[in-house]
C-alpha atoms as a PDB file:
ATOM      1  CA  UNK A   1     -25.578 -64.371  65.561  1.00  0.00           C
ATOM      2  CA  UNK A   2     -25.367 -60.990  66.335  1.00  0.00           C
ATOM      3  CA  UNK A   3     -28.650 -60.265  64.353  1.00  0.00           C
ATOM      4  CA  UNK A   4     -30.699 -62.984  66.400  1.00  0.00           C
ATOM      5  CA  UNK A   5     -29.105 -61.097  69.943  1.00  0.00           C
ATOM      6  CA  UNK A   6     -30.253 -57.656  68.542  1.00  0.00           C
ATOM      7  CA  UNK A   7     -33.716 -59.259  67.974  1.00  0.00           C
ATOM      8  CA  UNK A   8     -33.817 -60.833  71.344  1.00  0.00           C
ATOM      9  CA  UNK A   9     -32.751 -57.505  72.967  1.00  0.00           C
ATOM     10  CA  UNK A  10     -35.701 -55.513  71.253  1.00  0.00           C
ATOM     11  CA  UNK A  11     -38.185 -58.470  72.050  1.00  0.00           C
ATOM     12  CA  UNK A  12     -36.925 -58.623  76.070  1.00  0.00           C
ATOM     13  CA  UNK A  13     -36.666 -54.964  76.218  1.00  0.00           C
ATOM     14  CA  UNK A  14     -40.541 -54.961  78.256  1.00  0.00           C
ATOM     15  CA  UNK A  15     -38.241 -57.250  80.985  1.00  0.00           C
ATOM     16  CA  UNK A  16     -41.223 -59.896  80.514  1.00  0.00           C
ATOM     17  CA  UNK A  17     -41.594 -62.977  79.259  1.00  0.00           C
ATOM     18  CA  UNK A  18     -42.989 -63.026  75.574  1.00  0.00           C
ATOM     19  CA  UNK A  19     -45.628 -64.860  74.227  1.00  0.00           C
ATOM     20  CA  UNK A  20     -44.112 -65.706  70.639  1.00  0.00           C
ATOM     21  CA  UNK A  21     -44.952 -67.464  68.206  1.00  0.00           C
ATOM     22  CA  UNK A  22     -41.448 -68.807  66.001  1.00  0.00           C
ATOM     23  CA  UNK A  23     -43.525 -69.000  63.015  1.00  0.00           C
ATOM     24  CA  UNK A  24     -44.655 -65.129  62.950  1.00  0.00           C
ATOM     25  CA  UNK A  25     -40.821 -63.806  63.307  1.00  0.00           C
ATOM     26  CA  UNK A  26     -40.168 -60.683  60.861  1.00  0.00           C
ATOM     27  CA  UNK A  27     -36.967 -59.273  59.777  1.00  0.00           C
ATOM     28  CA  UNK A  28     -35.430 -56.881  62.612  1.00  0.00           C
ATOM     29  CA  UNK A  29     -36.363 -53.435  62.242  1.00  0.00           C
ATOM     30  CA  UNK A  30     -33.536 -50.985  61.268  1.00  0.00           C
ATOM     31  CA  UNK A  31     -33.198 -49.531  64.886  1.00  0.00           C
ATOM     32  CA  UNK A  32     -31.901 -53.299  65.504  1.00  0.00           C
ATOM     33  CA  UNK A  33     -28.711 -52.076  64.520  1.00  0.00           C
ATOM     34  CA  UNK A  34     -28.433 -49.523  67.338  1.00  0.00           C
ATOM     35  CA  UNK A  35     -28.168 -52.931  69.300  1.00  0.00           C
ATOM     36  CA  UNK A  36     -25.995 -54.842  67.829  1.00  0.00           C
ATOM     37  CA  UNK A  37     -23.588 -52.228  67.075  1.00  0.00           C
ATOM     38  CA  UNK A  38     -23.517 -51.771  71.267  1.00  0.00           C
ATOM     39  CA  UNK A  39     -22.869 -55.910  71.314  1.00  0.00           C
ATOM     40  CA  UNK A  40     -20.129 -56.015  69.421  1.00  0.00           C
ATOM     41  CA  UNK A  41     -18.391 -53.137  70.578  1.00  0.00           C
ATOM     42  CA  UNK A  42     -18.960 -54.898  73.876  1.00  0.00           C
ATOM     43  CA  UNK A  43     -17.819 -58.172  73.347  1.00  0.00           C
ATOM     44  CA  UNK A  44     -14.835 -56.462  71.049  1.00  0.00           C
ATOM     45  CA  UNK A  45     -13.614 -54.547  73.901  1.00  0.00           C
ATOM     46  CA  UNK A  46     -14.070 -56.987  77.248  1.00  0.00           C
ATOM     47  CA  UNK A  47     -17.144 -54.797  78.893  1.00  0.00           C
ATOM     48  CA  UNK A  48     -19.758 -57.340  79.242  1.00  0.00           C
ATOM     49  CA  UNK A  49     -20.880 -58.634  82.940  1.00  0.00           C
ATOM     50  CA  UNK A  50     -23.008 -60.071  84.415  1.00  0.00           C
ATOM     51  CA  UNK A  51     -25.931 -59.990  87.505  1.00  0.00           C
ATOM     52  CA  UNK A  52     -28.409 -62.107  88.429  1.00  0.00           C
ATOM     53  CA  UNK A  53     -28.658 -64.511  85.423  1.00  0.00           C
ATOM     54  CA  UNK A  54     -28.696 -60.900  83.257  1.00  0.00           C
ATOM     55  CA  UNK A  55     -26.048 -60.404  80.581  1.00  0.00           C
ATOM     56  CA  UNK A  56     -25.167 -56.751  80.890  1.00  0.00           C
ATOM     57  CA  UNK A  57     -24.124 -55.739  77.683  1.00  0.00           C
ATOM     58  CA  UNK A  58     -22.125 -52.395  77.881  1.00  0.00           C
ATOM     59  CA  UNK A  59     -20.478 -49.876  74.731  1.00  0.00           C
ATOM     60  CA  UNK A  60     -19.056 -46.679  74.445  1.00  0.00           C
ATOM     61  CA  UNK A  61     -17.529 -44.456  72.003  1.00  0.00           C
ATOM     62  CA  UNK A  62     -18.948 -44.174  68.319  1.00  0.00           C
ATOM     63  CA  UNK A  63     -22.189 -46.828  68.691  1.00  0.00           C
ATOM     64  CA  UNK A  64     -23.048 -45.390  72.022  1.00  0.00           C
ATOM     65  CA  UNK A  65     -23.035 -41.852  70.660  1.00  0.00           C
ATOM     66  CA  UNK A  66     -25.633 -43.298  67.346  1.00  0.00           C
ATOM     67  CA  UNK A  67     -27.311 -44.955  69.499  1.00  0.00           C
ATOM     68  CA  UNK A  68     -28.074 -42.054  72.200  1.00  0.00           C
ATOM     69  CA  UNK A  69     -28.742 -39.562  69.462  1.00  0.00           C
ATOM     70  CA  UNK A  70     -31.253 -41.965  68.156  1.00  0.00           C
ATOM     71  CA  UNK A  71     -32.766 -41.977  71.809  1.00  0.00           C
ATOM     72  CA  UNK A  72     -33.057 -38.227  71.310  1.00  0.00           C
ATOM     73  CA  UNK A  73     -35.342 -38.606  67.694  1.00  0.00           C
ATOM     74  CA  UNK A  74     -38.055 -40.741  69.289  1.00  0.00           C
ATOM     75  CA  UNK A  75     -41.150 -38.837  70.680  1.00  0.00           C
ATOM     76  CA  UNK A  76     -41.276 -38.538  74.184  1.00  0.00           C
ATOM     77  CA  UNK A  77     -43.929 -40.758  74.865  1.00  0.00           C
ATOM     78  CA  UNK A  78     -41.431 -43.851  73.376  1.00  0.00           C
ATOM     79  CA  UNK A  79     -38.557 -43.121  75.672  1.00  0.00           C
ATOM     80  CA  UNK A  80     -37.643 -41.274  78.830  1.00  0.00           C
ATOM     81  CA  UNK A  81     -35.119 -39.361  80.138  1.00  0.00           C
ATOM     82  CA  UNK A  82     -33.119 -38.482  83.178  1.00  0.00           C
ATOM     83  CA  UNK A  83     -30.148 -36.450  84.241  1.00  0.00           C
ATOM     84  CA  UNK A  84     -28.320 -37.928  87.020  1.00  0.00           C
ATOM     85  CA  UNK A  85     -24.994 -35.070  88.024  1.00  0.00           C
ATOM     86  CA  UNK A  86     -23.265 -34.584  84.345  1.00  0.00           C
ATOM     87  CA  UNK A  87     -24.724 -37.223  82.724  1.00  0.00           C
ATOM     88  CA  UNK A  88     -28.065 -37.385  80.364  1.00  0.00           C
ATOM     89  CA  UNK A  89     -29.241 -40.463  80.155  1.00  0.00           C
ATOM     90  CA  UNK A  90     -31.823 -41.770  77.463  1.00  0.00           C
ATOM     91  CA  UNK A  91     -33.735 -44.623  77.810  1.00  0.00           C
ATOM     92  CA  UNK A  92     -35.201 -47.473  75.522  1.00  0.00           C
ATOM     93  CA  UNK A  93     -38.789 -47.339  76.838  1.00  0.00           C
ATOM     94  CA  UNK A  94     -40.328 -45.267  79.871  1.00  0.00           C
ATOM     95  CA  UNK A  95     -40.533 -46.997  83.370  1.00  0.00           C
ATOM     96  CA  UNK A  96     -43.235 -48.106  84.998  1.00  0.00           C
ATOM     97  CA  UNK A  97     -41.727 -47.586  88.574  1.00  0.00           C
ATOM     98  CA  UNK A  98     -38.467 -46.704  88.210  1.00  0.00           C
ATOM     99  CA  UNK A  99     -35.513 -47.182  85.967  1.00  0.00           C
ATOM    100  CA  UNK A 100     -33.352 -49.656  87.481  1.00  0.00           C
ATOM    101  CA  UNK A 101     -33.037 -52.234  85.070  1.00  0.00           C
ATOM    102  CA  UNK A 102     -33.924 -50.327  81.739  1.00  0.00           C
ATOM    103  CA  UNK A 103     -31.859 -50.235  78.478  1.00  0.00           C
ATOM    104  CA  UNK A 104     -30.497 -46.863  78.484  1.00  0.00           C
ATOM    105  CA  UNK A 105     -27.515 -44.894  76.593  1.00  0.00           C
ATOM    106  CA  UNK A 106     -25.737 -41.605  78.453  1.00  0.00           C
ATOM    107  CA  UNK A 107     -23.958 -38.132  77.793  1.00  0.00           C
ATOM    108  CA  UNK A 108     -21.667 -37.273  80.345  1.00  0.00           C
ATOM    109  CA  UNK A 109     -20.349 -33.791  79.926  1.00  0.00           C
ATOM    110  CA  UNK A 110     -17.562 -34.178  82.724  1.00  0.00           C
ATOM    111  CA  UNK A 111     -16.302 -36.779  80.154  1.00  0.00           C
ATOM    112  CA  UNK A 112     -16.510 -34.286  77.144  1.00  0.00           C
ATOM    113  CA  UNK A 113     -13.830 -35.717  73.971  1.00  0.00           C
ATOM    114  CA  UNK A 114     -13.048 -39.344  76.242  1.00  0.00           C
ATOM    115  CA  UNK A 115     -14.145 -42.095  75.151  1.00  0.00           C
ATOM    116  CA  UNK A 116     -16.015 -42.491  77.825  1.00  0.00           C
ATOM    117  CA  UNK A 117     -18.273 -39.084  77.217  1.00  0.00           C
ATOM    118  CA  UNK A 118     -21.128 -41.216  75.334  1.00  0.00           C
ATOM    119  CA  UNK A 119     -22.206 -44.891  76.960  1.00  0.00           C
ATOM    120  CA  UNK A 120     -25.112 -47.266  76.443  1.00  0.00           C
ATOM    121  CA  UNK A 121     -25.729 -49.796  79.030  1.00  0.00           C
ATOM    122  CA  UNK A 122     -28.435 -53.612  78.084  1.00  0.00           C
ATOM    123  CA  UNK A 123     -29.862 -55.916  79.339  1.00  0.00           C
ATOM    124  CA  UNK A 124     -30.441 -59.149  78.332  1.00  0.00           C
ATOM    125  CA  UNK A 125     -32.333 -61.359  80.213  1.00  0.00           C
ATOM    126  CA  UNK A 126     -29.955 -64.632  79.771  1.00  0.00           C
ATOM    127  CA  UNK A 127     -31.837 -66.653  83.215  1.00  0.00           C
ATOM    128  CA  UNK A 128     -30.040 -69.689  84.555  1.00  0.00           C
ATOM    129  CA  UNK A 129     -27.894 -70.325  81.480  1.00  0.00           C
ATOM    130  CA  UNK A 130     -25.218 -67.648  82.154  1.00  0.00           C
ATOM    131  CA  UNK A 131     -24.122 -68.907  85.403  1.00  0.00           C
ATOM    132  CA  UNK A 132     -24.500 -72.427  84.126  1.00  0.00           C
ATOM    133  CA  UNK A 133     -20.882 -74.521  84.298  1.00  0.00           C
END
Protein backbone atom coordinates (compact mmCIF):
# COMPACT_ATOMS: atom_id res chain seq x y z
CA UNK A 1 0.00 0.00 0.00
CA UNK A 2 2.41 2.29 1.02
CA UNK A 3 4.60 1.47 -2.11
CA UNK A 4 1.61 2.22 -4.62
CA UNK A 5 1.11 5.92 -2.46
CA UNK A 6 4.92 6.59 -2.86
CA UNK A 7 4.46 5.87 -6.62
CA UNK A 8 1.42 8.00 -6.91
CA UNK A 9 3.21 10.86 -5.03
CA UNK A 10 6.27 10.83 -7.53
CA UNK A 11 3.79 10.46 -10.58
CA UNK A 12 1.39 13.63 -9.19
CA UNK A 13 4.35 15.51 -8.09
CA UNK A 14 3.97 17.88 -11.76
CA UNK A 15 0.25 18.73 -9.91
CA UNK A 16 -1.23 17.51 -13.43
CA UNK A 17 -3.11 14.98 -14.56
CA UNK A 18 -1.02 12.02 -16.11
CA UNK A 19 -1.43 10.39 -19.17
CA UNK A 20 -0.56 6.66 -18.07
CA UNK A 21 -0.65 3.85 -19.41
CA UNK A 22 -1.24 0.74 -16.42
CA UNK A 23 0.48 -1.58 -18.63
CA UNK A 24 3.96 0.44 -18.85
CA UNK A 25 4.24 0.78 -14.81
CA UNK A 26 8.01 0.11 -13.58
CA UNK A 27 9.20 -0.64 -10.20
CA UNK A 28 9.50 2.71 -8.02
CA UNK A 29 12.75 4.23 -8.16
CA UNK A 30 14.82 4.15 -4.90
CA UNK A 31 14.13 7.91 -4.05
CA UNK A 32 10.43 6.38 -3.62
CA UNK A 33 11.41 5.63 -0.29
CA UNK A 34 12.07 9.25 0.71
CA UNK A 35 8.15 9.22 0.28
CA UNK A 36 6.93 6.68 1.89
CA UNK A 37 9.10 6.93 4.78
CA UNK A 38 7.32 10.73 5.17
CA UNK A 39 3.71 8.64 4.86
CA UNK A 40 4.12 6.53 7.40
CA UNK A 41 5.65 8.66 9.81
CA UNK A 42 2.58 10.71 9.02
CA UNK A 43 -0.10 8.47 9.35
CA UNK A 44 2.00 6.86 12.53
CA UNK A 45 1.94 10.05 14.30
CA UNK A 46 -1.75 11.80 13.47
CA UNK A 47 -0.22 14.77 11.06
CA UNK A 48 -2.09 14.24 7.96
CA UNK A 49 -4.89 16.96 6.76
CA UNK A 50 -6.49 17.86 4.43
CA UNK A 51 -7.50 21.01 1.77
CA UNK A 52 -9.34 21.16 -1.08
CA UNK A 53 -9.77 17.45 -2.02
CA UNK A 54 -5.62 17.36 -1.34
CA UNK A 55 -4.28 14.89 1.21
CA UNK A 56 -1.52 16.80 2.92
CA UNK A 57 0.80 14.39 4.00
CA UNK A 58 3.17 15.87 6.72
CA UNK A 59 6.62 14.15 8.73
CA UNK A 60 9.22 15.24 10.83
CA UNK A 61 12.08 13.99 12.70
CA UNK A 62 14.45 11.20 11.20
CA UNK A 63 12.58 10.73 7.46
CA UNK A 64 12.22 14.43 7.12
CA UNK A 65 15.90 14.99 7.87
CA UNK A 66 16.82 11.86 4.85
CA UNK A 67 14.61 13.16 2.95
CA UNK A 68 15.80 17.02 3.01
CA UNK A 69 19.41 16.00 2.79
CA UNK A 70 18.49 14.11 -0.27
CA UNK A 71 16.87 17.47 -1.56
CA UNK A 72 20.33 18.93 -1.01
CA UNK A 73 22.25 16.01 -3.50
CA UNK A 74 20.10 16.76 -6.55
CA UNK A 75 21.52 19.38 -9.05
CA UNK A 76 20.00 22.55 -8.93
CA UNK A 77 18.24 22.47 -11.98
CA UNK A 78 15.97 19.28 -10.33
CA UNK A 79 14.91 21.15 -7.25
CA UNK A 80 14.69 24.61 -5.78
CA UNK A 81 15.20 26.27 -2.83
CA UNK A 82 14.04 28.98 -0.53
CA UNK A 83 14.70 30.42 2.88
CA UNK A 84 11.72 31.78 4.46
CA UNK A 85 13.04 33.51 8.40
CA UNK A 86 15.04 30.32 10.00
CA UNK A 87 13.90 27.87 7.90
CA UNK A 88 15.54 26.30 4.49
CA UNK A 89 13.26 24.80 2.64
CA UNK A 90 13.98 22.27 -0.31
CA UNK A 91 11.73 21.47 -2.80
CA UNK A 92 10.76 18.35 -4.99
CA UNK A 93 10.81 20.12 -8.38
CA UNK A 94 11.26 23.98 -9.25
CA UNK A 95 8.04 26.16 -9.67
CA UNK A 96 6.74 27.45 -12.47
CA UNK A 97 5.09 30.52 -10.70
CA UNK A 98 5.46 30.12 -7.35
CA UNK A 99 5.70 27.50 -4.70
CA UNK A 100 2.47 27.24 -3.09
CA UNK A 101 1.49 23.86 -3.49
CA UNK A 102 4.95 22.08 -4.09
CA UNK A 103 6.34 19.00 -2.22
CA UNK A 104 8.95 20.44 -0.13
CA UNK A 105 11.06 19.31 3.12
CA UNK A 106 12.57 22.23 5.70
CA UNK A 107 15.53 23.08 8.19
CA UNK A 108 14.55 25.32 10.74
CA UNK A 109 17.47 26.46 12.80
CA UNK A 110 15.23 28.22 15.56
CA UNK A 111 14.15 24.54 16.06
CA UNK A 112 17.82 23.22 16.27
CA UNK A 113 17.79 19.37 18.39
CA UNK A 114 13.44 19.41 18.44
CA UNK A 115 11.87 17.31 16.69
CA UNK A 116 10.49 19.70 14.92
CA UNK A 117 14.05 21.21 13.47
CA UNK A 118 13.71 19.01 10.11
CA UNK A 119 9.97 18.77 8.30
CA UNK A 120 8.73 17.63 4.91
CA UNK A 121 5.38 18.71 3.86
CA UNK A 122 3.12 16.46 0.31
CA UNK A 123 0.78 16.63 -1.54
CA UNK A 124 -1.32 14.28 -2.89
CA UNK A 125 -3.82 15.11 -5.14
CA UNK A 126 -6.76 12.75 -3.60
CA UNK A 127 -9.90 15.01 -5.71
CA UNK A 128 -13.45 14.39 -4.59
CA UNK A 129 -12.77 11.10 -2.81
CA UNK A 130 -11.33 12.56 0.44
CA UNK A 131 -14.24 14.55 1.38
CA UNK A 132 -16.48 11.79 0.15
CA UNK A 133 -18.95 10.34 3.20
Amino acid sequence: MIELLAISLLLFALKEEPKLDPTRDKPAPANAVFFSDCLADGTAKGTLGAQNGYLIIRCHGAPAKRFYDKLGTLPEKATFVEVRGTATWRFTTRPKENTDGLDACWQDTAAAGTEAEYGCRLIYPAGKFLDAE
